[in-house]
Protein backbone atom coordinates (compact mmCIF):
# COMPACT_ATOMS: atom_id res chain seq x y z
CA UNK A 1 51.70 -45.97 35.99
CA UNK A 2 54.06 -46.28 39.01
CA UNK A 3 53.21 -45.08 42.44
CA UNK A 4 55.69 -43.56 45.09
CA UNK A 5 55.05 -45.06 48.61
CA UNK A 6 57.05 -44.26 51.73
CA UNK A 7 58.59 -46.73 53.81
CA UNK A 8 59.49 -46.05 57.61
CA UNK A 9 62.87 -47.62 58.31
CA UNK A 10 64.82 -46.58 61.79
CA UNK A 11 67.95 -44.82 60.83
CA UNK A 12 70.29 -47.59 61.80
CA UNK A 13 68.43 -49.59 58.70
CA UNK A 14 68.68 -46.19 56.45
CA UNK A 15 72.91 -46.28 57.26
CA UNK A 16 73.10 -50.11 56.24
CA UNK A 17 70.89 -49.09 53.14
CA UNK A 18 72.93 -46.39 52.27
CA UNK A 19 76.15 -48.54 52.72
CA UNK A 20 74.86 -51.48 50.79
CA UNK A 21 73.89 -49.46 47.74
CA UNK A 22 76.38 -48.99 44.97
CA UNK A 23 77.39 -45.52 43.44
CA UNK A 24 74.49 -44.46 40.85
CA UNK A 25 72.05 -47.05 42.01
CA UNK A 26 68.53 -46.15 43.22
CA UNK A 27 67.44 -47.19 46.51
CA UNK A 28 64.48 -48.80 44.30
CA UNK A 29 67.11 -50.56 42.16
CA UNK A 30 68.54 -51.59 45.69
CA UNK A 31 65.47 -52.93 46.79
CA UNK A 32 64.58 -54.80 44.25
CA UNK A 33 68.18 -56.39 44.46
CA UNK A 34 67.80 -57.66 47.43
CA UNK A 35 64.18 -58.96 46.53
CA UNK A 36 65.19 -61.22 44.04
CA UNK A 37 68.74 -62.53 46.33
CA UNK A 38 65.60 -63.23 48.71
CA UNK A 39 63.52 -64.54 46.38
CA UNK A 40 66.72 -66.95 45.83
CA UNK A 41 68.16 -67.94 48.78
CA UNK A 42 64.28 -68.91 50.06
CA UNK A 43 63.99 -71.34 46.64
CA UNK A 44 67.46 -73.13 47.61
CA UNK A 45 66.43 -73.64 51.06
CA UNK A 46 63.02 -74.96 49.95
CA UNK A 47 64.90 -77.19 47.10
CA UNK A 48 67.62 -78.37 50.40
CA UNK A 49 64.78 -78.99 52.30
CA UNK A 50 63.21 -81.05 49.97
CA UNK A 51 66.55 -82.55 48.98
CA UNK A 52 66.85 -84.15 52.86
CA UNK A 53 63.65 -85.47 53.33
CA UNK A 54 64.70 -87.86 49.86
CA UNK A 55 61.53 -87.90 48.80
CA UNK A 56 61.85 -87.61 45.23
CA UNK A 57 59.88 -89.10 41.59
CA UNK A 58 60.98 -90.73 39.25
CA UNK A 59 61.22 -89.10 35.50
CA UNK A 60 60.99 -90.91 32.34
């Protein structure tokens, strides 16, 4: 079971929603778009971060 919840945005945010979104595409689809592009871009950042300190192991 799925529940509907209510988010308050101002309606500058609702106008970029409503521009981001494609035609046919829930704002829930849009959402969870953008969730996993998040989801992304903060796993490269971790893995650059990681990648400049050089502090890596050795596999065998």
């Amino acid at each position: 079971m799925h529940a509907t919840k209510r988010i308050p945005v101002t309606e500058e945010r609702w106008i970029e929603l409503s521009r981001l979104k494609k035609a046919g595409q829930t704002y829930d689809e849009l959402i969870a778009d953008m969730i996993e592009e998040y989801k992304k871009t903060r796993l490269f950042k971790e893995m650059q971060r990681i990648e400049e300190m050089g502090e890596f192991v050795e596999l065998e």
